[in-house]
C-alpha atoms as a PDB file:
ATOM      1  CA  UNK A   1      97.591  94.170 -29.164  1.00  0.00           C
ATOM      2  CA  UNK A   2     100.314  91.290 -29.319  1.00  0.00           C
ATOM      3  CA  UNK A   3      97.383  88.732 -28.190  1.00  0.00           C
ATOM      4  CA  UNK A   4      94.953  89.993 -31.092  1.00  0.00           C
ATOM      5  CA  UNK A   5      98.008  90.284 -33.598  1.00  0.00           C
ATOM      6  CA  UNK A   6      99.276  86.470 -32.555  1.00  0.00           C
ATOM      7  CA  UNK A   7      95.536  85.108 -32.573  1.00  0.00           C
ATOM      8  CA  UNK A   8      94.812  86.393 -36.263  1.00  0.00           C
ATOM      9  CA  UNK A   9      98.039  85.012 -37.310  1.00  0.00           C
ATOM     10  CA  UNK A  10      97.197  81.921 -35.939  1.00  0.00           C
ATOM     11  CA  UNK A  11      93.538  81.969 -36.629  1.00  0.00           C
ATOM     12  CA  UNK A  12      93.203  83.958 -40.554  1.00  0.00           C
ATOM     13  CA  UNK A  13      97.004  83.173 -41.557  1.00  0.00           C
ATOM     14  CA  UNK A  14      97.562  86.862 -40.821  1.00  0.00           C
ATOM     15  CA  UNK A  15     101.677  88.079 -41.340  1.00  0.00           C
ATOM     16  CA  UNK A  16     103.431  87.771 -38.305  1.00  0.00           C
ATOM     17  CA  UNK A  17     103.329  91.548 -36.194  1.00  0.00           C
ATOM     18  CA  UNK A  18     106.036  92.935 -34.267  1.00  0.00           C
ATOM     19  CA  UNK A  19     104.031  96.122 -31.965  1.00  0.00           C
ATOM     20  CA  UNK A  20     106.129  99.012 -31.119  1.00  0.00           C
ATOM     21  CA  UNK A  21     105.041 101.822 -28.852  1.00  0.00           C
ATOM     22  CA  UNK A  22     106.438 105.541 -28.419  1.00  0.00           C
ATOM     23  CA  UNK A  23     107.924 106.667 -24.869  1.00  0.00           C
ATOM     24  CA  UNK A  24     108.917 110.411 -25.231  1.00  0.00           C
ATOM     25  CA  UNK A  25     106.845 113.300 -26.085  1.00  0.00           C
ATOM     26  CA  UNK A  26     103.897 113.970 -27.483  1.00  0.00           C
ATOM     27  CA  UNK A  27     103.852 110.335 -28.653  1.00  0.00           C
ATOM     28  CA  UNK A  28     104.210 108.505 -26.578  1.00  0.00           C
ATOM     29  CA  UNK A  29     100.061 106.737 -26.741  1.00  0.00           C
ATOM     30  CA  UNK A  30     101.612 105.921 -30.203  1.00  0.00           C
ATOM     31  CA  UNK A  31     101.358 102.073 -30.801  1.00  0.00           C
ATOM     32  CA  UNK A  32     102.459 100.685 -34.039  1.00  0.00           C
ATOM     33  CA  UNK A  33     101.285  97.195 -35.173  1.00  0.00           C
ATOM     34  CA  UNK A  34     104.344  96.434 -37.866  1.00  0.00           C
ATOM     35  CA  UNK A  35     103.694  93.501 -40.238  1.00  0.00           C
ATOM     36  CA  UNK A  36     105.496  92.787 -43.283  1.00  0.00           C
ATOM     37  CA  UNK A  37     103.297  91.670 -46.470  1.00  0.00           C
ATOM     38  CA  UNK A  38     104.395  91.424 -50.455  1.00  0.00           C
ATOM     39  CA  UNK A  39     101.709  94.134 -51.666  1.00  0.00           C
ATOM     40  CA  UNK A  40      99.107  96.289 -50.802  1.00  0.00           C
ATOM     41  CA  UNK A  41      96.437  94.032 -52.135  1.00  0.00           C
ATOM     42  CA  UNK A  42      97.810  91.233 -49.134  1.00  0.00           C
ATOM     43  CA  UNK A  43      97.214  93.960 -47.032  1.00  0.00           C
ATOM     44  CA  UNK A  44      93.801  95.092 -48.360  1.00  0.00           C
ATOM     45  CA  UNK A  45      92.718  90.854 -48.256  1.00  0.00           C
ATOM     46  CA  UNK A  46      93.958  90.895 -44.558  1.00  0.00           C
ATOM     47  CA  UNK A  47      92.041  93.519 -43.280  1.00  0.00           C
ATOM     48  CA  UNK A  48      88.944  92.612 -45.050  1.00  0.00           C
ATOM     49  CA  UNK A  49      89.684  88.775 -43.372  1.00  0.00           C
ATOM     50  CA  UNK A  50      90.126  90.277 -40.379  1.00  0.00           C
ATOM     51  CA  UNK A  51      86.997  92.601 -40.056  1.00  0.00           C
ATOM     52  CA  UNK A  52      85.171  89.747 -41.058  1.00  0.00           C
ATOM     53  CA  UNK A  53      86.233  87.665 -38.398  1.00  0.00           C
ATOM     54  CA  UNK A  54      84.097  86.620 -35.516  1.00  0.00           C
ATOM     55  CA  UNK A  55      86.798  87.824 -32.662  1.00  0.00           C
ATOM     56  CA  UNK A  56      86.579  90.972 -34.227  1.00  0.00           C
ATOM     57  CA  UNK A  57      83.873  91.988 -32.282  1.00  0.00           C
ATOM     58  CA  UNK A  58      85.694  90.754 -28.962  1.00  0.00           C
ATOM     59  CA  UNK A  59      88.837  92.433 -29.350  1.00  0.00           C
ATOM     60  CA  UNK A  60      86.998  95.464 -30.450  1.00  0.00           C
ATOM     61  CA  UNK A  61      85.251  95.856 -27.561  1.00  0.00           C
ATOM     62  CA  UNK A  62      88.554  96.205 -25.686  1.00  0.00           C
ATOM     63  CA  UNK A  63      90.060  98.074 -28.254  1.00  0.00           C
ATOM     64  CA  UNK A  64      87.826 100.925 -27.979  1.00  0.00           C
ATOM     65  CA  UNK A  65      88.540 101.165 -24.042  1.00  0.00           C
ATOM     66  CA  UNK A  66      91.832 101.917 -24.640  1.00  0.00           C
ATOM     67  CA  UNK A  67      91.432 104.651 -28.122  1.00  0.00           C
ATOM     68  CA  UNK A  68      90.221 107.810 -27.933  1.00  0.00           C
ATOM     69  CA  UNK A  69      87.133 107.808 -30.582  1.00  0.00           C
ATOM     70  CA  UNK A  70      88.555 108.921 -34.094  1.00  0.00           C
ATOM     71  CA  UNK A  71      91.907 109.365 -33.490  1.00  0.00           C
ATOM     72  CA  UNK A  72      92.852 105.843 -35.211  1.00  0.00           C
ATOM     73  CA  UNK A  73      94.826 105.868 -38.390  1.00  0.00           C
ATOM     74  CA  UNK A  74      96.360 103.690 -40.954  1.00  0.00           C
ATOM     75  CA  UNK A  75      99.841 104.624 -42.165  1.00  0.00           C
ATOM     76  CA  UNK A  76     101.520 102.220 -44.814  1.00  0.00           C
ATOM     77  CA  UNK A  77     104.900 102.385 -45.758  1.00  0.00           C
ATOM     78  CA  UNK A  78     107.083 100.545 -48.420  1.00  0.00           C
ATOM     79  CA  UNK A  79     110.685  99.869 -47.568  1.00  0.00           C
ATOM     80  CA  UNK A  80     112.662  98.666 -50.430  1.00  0.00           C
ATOM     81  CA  UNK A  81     115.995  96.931 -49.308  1.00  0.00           C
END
């Protein structure tokens, strides 16, 4: 996750991503990719950028060794300091 999340930044100008992961309980298979952008529609261009983006398909490929099938989801959050 940090390679793909440091290679789009460098390659697509992607924000910088800090990835957390959870430890106790149930969540602990919970990894969070955490990147900090100025509005949704950033983060709508991004993704877009990203799934058009030839290493896509590489990273994908070891993506999907490591997620159980369906059980990805987006959460987006808005902190307002």
């Amino acid at each position: 996750m940090k390679e793909f999340a440091a290679e789009t930044h460098k390659e697509l100008g992607t924000p910088e991503a800090r990835i957390l992961t959870g430890s106790i309980g149930p969540e602990d298979s919970t990894v969070v990719m955490e990147t900090v952008v100025k509005s949704l529609a950033e983060f709508e261009q991004g993704l877009d950028a990203t799934n058009k983006w030839p290493g896509i398909q590489r990273y994908g490929k070891k993506f999907a060794e490591l997620f159980v099938s369906g059980t990805h989801r987006f959460e987006t959050y808005r902190i307002h300091s």
